[in-house]
Protein backbone atom coordinates (compact mmCIF):
# COMPACT_ATOMS: atom_id res chain seq x y z
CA UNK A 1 1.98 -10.96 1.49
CA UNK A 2 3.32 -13.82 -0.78
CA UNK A 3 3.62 -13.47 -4.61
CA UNK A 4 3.07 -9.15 -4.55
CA UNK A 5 5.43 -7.24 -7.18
CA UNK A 6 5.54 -3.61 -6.23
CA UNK A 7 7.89 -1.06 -7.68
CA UNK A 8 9.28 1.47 -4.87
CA UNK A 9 10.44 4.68 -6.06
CA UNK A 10 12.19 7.04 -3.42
CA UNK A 11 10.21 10.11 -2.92
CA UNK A 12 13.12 13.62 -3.45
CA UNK A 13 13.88 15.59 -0.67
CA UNK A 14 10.78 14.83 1.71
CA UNK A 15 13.00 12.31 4.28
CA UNK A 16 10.78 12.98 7.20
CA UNK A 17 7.15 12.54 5.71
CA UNK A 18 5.45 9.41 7.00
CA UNK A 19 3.37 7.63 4.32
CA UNK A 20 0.52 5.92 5.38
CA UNK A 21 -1.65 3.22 3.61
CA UNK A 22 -4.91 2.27 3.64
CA UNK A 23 -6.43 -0.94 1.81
CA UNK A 24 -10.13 -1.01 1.16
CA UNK A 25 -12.14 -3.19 -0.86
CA UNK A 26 -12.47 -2.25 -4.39
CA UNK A 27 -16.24 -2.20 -4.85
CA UNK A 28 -18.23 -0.88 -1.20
CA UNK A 29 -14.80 1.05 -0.15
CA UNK A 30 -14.85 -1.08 2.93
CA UNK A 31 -11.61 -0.50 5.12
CA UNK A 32 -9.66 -3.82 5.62
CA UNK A 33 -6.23 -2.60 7.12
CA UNK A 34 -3.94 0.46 7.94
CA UNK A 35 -0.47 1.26 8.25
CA UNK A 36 2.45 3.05 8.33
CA UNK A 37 5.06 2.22 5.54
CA UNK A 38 8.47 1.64 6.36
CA UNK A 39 11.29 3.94 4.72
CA UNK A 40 13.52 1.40 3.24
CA UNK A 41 17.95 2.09 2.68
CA UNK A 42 17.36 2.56 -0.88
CA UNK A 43 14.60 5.64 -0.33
CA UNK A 44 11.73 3.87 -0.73
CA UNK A 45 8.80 2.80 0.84
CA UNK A 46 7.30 -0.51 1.78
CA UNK A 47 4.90 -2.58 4.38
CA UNK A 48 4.16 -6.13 4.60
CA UNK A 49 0.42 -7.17 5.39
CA UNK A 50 -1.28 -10.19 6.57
CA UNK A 51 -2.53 -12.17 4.12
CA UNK A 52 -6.01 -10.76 2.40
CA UNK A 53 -8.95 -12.57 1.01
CA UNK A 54 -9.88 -13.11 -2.03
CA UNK A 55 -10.99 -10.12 -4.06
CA UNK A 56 -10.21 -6.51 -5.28
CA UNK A 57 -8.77 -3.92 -3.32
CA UNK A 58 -7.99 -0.44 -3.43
CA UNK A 59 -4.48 0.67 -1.71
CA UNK A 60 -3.90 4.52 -1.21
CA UNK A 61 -1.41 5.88 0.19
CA UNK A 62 -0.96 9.51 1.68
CA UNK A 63 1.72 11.84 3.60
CA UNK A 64 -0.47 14.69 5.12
CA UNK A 65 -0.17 18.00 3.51
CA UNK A 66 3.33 17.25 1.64
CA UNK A 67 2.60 14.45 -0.48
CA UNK A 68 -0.54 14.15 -2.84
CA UNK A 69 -2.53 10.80 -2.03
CA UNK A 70 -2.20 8.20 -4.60
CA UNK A 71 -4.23 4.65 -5.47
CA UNK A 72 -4.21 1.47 -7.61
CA UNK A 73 -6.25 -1.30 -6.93
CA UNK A 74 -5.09 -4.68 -7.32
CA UNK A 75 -6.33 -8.22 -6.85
CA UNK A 76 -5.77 -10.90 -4.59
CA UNK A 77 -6.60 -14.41 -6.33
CA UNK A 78 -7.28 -17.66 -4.57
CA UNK A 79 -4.36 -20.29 -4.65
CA UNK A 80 -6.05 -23.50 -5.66
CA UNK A 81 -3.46 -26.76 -5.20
């Protein structure tokens, strides 16, 4: 995704919990894309994704039974030349 600031913070002493990621849209909670993030060198987290429409989306992201799911929602704004 093009122009996305995220802040990655490294998750202590769980190295072998997969995160996963889910991005649905903000309003009917439609599912638009899954994945598994990537651990990064640093000890955090990160995926890239294809390019979304226009509008607002919820991302949450879980790790089974060891990590407590967590969302934001963010929007994705049309790039008018």
């Amino acid at each position: 995704m093009t122009g996305v600031k995220t802040c990655a913070l490294p998750i202590s002493g769980r190295e072998g919990v997969r995160l996963r990621a889910q991005i649905r849209t903000a309003r009917e909670g439609r599912l638009v894309a899954r994945t598994t993030l990537r651990r990064e060198a640093d000890g955090g987290h990160a995926v890239e994704l294809a390019p979304l429409p226009p509008g607002s989306y919820r991302v949450i992201v879980s790790g089974g039974r060891a990590i407590e799911p967590v969302e934001d929602v963010f929007v994705v704004v049309s790039r008018r030349s």
